[in-house]
PDB file of N, CA and C in Angstrom:
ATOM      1  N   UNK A   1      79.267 173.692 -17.773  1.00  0.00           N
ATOM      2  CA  UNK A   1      78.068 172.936 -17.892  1.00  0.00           C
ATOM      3  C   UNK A   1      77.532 172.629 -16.492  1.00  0.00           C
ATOM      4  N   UNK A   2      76.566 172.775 -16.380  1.00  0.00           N
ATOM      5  CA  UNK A   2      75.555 172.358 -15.042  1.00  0.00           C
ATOM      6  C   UNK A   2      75.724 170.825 -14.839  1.00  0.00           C
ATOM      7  N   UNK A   3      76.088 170.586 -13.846  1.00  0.00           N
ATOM      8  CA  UNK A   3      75.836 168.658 -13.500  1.00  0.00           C
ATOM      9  C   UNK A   3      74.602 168.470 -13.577  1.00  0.00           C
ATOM     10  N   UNK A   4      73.612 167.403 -13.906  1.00  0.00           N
ATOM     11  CA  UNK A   4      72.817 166.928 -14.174  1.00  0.00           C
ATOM     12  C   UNK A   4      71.650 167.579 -15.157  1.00  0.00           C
ATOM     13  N   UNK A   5      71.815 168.727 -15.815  1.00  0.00           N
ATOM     14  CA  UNK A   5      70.962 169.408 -16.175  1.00  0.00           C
ATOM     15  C   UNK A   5      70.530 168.859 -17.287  1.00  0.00           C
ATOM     16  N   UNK A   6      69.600 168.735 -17.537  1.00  0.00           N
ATOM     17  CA  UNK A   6      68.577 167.949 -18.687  1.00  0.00           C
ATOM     18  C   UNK A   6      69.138 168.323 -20.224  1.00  0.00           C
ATOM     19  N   UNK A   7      69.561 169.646 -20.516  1.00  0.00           N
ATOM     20  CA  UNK A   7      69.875 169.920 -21.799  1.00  0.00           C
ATOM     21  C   UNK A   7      71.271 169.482 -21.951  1.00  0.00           C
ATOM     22  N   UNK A   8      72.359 169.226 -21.115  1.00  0.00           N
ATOM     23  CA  UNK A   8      73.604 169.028 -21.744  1.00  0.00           C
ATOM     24  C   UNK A   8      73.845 167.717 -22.877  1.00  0.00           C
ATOM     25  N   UNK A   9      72.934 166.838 -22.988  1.00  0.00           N
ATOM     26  CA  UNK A   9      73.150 165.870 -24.236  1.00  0.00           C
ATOM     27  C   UNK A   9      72.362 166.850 -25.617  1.00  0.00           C
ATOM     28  N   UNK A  10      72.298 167.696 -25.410  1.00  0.00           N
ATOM     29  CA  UNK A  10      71.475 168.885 -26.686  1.00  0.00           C
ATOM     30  C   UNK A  10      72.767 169.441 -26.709  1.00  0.00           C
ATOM     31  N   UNK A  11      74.056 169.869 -26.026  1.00  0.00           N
ATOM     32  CA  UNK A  11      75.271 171.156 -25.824  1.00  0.00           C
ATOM     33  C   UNK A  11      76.305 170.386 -26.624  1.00  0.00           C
ATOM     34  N   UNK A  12      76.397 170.581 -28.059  1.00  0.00           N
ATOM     35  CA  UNK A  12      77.665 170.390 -28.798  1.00  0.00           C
ATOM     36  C   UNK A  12      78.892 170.147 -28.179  1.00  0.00           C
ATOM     37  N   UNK A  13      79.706 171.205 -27.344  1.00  0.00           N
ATOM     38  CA  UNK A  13      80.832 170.502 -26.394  1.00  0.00           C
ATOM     39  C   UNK A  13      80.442 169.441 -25.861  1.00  0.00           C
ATOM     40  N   UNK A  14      79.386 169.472 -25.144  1.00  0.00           N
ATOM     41  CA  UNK A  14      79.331 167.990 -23.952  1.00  0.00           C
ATOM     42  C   UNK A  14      79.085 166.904 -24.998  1.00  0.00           C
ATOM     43  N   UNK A  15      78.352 167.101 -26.306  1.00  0.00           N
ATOM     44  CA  UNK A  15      78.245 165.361 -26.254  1.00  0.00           C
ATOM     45  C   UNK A  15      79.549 165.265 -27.150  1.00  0.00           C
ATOM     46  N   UNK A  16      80.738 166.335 -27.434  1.00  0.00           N
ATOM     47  CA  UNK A  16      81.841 165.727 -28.198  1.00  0.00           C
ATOM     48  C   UNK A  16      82.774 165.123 -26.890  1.00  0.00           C
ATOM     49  N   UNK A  17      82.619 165.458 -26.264  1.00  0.00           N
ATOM     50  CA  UNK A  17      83.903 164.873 -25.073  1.00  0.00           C
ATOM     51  C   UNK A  17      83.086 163.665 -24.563  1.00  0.00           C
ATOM     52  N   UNK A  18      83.533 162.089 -25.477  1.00  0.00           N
ATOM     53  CA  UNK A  18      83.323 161.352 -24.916  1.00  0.00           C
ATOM     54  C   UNK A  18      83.795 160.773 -23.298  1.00  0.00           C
ATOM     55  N   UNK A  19      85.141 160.992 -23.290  1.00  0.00           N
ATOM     56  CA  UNK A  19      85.763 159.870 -21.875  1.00  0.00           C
ATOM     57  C   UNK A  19      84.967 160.929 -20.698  1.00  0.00           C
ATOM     58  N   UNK A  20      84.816 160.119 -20.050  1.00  0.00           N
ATOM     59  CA  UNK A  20      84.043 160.168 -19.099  1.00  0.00           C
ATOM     60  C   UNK A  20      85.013 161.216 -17.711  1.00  0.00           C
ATOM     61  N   UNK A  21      86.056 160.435 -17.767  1.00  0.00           N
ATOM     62  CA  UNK A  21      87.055 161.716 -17.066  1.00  0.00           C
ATOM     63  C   UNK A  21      86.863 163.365 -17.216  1.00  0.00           C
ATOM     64  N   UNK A  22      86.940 163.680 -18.548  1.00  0.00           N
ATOM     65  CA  UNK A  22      86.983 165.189 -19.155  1.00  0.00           C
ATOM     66  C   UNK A  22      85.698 165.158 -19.316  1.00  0.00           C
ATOM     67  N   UNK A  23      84.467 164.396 -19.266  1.00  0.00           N
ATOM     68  CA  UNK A  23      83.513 164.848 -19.460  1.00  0.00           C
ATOM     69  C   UNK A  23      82.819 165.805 -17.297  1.00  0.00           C
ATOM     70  N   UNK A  24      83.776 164.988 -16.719  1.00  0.00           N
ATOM     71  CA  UNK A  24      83.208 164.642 -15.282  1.00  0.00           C
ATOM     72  C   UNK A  24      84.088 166.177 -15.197  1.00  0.00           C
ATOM     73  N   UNK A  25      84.998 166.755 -15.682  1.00  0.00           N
ATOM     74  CA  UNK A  25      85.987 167.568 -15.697  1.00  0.00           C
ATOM     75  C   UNK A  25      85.055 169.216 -16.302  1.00  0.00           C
ATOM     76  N   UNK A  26      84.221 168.747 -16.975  1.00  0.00           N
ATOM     77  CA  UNK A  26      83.392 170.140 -17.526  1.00  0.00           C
ATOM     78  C   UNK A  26      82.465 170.524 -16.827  1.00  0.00           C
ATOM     79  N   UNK A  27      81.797 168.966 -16.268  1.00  0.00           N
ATOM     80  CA  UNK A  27      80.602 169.435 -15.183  1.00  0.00           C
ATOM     81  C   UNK A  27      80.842 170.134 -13.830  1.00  0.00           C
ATOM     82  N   UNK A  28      79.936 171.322 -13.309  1.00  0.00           N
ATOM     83  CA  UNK A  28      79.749 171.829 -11.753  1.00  0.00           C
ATOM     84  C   UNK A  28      78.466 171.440 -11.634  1.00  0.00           C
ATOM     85  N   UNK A  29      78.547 171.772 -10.221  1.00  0.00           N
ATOM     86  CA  UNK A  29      77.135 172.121  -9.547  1.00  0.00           C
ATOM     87  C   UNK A  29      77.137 173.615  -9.716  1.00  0.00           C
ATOM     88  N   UNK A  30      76.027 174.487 -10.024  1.00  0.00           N
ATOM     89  CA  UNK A  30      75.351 175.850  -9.697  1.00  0.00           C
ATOM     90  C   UNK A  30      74.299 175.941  -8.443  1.00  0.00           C
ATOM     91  N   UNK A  31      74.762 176.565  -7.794  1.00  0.00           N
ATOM     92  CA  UNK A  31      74.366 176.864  -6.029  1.00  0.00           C
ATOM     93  C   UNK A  31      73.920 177.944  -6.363  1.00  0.00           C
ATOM     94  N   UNK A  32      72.420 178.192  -5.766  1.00  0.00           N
ATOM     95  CA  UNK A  32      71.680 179.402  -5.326  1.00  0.00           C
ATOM     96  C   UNK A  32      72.560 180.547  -4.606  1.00  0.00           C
ATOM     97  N   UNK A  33      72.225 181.615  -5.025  1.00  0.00           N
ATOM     98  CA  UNK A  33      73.551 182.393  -4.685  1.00  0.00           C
ATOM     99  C   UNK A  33      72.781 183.505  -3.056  1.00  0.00           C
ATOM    100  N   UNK A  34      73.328 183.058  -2.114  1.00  0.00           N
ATOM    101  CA  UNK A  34      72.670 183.565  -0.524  1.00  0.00           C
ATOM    102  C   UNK A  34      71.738 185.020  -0.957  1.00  0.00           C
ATOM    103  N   UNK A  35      71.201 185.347  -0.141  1.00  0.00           N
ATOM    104  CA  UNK A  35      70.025 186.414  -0.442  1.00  0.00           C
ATOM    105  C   UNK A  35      70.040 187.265  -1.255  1.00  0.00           C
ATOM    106  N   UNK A  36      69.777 186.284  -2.608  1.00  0.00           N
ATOM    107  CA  UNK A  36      69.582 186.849  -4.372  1.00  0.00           C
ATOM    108  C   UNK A  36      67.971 187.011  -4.220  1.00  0.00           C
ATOM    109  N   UNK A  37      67.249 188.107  -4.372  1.00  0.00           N
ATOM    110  CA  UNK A  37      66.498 188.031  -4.860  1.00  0.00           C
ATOM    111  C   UNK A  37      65.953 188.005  -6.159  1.00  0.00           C
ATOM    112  N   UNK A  38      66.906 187.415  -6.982  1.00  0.00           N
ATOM    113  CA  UNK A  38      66.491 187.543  -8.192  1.00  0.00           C
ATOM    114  C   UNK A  38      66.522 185.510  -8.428  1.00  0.00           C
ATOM    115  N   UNK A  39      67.027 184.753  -7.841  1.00  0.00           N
ATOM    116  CA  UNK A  39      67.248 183.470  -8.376  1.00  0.00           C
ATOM    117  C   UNK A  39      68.270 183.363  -8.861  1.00  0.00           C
ATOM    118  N   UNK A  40      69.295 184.213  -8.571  1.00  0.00           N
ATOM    119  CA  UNK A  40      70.710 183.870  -8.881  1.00  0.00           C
ATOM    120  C   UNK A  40      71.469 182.324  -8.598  1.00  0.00           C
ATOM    121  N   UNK A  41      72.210 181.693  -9.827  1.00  0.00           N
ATOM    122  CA  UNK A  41      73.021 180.861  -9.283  1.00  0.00           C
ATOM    123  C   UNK A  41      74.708 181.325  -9.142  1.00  0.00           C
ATOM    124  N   UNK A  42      75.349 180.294  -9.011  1.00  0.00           N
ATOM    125  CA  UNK A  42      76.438 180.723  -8.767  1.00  0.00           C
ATOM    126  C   UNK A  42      77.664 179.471  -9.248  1.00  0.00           C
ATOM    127  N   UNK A  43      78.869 179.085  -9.938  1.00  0.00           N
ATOM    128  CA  UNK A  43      79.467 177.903  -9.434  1.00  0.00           C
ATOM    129  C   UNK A  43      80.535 178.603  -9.775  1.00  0.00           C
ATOM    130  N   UNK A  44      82.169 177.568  -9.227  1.00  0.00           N
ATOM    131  CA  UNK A  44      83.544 177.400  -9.087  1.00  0.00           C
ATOM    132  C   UNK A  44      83.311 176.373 -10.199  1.00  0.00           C
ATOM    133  N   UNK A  45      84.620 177.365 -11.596  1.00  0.00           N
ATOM    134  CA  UNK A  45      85.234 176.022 -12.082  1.00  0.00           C
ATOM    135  C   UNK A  45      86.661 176.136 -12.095  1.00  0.00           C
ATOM    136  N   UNK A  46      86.975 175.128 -12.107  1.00  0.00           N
ATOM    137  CA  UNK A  46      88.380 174.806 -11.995  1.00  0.00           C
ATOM    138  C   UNK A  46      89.043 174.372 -13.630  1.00  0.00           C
ATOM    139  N   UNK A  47      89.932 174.830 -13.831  1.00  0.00           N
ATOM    140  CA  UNK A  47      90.438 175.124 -15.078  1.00  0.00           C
ATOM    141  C   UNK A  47      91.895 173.599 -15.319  1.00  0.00           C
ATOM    142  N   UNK A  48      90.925 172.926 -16.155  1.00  0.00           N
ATOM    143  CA  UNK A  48      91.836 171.646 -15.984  1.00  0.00           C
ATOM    144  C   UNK A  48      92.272 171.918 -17.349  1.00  0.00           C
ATOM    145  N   UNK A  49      94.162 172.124 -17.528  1.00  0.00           N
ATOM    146  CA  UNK A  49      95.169 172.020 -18.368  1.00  0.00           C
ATOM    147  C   UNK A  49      95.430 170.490 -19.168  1.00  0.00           C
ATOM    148  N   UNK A  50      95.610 169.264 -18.681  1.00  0.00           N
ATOM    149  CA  UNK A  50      95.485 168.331 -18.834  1.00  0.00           C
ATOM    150  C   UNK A  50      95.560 167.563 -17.705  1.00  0.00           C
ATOM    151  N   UNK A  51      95.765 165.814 -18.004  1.00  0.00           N
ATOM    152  CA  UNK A  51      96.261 164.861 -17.104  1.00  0.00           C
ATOM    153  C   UNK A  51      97.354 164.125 -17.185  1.00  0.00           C
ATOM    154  N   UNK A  52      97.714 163.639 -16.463  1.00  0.00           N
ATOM    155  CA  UNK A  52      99.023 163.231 -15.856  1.00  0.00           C
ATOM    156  C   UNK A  52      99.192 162.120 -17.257  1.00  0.00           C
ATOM    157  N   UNK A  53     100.139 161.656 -18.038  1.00  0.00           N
ATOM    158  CA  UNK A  53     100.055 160.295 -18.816  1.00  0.00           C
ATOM    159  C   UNK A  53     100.224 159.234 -18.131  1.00  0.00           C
ATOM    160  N   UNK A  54     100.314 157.884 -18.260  1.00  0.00           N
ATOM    161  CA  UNK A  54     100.768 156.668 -17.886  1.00  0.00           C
ATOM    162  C   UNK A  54     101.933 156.017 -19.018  1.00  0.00           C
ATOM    163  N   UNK A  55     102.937 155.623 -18.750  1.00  0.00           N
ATOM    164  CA  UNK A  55     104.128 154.668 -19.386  1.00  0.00           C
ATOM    165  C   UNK A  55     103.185 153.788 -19.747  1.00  0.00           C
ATOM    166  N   UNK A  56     103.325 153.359 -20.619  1.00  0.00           N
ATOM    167  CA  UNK A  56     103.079 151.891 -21.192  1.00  0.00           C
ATOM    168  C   UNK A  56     104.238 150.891 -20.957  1.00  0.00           C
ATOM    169  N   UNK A  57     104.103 149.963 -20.921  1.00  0.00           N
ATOM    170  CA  UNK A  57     105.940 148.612 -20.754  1.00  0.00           C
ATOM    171  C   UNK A  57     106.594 149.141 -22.335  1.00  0.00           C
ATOM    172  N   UNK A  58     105.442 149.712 -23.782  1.00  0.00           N
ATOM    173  CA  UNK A  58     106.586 149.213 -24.432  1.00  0.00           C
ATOM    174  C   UNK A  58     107.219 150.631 -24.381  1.00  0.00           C
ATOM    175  N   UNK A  59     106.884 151.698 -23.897  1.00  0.00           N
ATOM    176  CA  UNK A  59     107.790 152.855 -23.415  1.00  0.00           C
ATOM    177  C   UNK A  59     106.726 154.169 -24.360  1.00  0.00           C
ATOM    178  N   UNK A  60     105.498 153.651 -24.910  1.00  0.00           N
ATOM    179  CA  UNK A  60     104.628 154.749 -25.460  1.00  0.00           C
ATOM    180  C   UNK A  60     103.888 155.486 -24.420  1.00  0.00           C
ATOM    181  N   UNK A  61     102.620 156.425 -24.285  1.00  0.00           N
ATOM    182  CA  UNK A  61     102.292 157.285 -22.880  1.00  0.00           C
ATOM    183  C   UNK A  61     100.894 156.909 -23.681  1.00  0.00           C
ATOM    184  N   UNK A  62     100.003 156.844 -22.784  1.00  0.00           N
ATOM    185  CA  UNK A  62      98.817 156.762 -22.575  1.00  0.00           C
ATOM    186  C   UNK A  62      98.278 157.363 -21.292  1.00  0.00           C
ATOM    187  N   UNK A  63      96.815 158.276 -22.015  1.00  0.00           N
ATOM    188  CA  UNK A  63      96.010 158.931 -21.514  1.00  0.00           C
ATOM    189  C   UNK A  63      96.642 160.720 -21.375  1.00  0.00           C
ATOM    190  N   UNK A  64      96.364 162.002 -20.796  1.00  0.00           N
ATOM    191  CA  UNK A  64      96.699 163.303 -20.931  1.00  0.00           C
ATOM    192  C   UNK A  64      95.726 163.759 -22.499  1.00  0.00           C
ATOM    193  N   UNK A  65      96.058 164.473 -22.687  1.00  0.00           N
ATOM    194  CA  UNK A  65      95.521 164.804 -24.190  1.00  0.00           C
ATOM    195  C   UNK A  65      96.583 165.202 -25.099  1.00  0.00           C
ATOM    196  N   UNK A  66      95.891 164.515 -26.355  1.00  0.00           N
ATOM    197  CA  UNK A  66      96.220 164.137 -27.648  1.00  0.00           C
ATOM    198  C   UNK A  66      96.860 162.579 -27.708  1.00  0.00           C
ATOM    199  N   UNK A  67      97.634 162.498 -28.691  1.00  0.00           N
ATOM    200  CA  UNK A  67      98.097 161.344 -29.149  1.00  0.00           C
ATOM    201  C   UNK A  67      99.405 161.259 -29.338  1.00  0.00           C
ATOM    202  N   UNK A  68     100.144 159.950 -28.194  1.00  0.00           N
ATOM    203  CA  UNK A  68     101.218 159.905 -27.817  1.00  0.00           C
ATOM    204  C   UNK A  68     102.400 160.158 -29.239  1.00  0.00           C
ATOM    205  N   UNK A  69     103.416 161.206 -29.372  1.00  0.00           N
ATOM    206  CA  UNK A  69     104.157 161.094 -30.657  1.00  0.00           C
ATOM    207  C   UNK A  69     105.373 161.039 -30.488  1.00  0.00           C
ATOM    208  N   UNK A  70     105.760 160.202 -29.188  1.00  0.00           N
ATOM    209  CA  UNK A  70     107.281 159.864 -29.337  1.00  0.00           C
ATOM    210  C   UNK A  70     107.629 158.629 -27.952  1.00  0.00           C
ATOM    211  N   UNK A  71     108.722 157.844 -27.964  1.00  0.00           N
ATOM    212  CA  UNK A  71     108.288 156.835 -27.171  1.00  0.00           C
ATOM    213  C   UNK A  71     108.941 158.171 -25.426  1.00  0.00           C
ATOM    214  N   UNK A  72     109.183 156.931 -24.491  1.00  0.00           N
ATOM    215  CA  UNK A  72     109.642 157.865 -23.633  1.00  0.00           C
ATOM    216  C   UNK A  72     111.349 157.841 -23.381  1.00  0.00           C
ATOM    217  N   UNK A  73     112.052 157.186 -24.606  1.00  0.00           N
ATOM    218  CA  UNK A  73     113.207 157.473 -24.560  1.00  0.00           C
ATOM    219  C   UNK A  73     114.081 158.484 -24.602  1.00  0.00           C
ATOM    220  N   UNK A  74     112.747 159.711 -24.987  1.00  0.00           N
ATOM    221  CA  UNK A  74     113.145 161.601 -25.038  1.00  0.00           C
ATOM    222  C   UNK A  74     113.633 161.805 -26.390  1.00  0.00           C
ATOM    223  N   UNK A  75     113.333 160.498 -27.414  1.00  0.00           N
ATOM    224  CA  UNK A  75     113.485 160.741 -28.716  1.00  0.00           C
ATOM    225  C   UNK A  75     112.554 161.382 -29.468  1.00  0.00           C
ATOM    226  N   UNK A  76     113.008 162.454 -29.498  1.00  0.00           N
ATOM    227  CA  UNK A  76     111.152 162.784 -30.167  1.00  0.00           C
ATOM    228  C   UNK A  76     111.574 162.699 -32.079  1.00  0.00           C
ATOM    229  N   UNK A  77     110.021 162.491 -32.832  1.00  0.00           N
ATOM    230  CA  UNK A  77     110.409 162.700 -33.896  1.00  0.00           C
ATOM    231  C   UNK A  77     111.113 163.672 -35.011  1.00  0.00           C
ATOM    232  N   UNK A  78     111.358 163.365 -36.001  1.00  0.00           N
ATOM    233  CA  UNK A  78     111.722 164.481 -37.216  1.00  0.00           C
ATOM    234  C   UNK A  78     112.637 165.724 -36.949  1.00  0.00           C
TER     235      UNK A  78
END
């Protein structure tokens, strides 16, 4: 997705990724690409896997993606 570009609240992906992190995570800039004569742009994206979680005190993980399903005692369920 283009950073600031007028249509991305119209782009199905962008307006499902609410948090603002993964949303900041989809956007580039597109740079004029050096002596295009055609109006070429150009951007780098970087391919984000997930994020790091945080411990909670009572030992659940918050934040990364999806939804935490085991505490961090390495018990996992079932």
């Amino acid at each position: 997705m283009i950073d600031g570009h007028e249509m991305n609240e119209a782009d199905g992906l962008f307006r499902n990724v609410r948090d603002p992190l993964a949303r900041k995570s989809i956007l580039v800039d597109f740079n004029p690409v050096k002596h295009s004569k055609l109006g070429e742009l150009a951007a780098n994206f970087d391919i984000v896997l997930g994020r790091t979680v945080e411990e909670l005190e009572d030992g659940t993980l918050k934040g990364g993606i999806g939804k935490p399903v085991f505490k961090s005692s390495g018990r996992r369920p079932g």
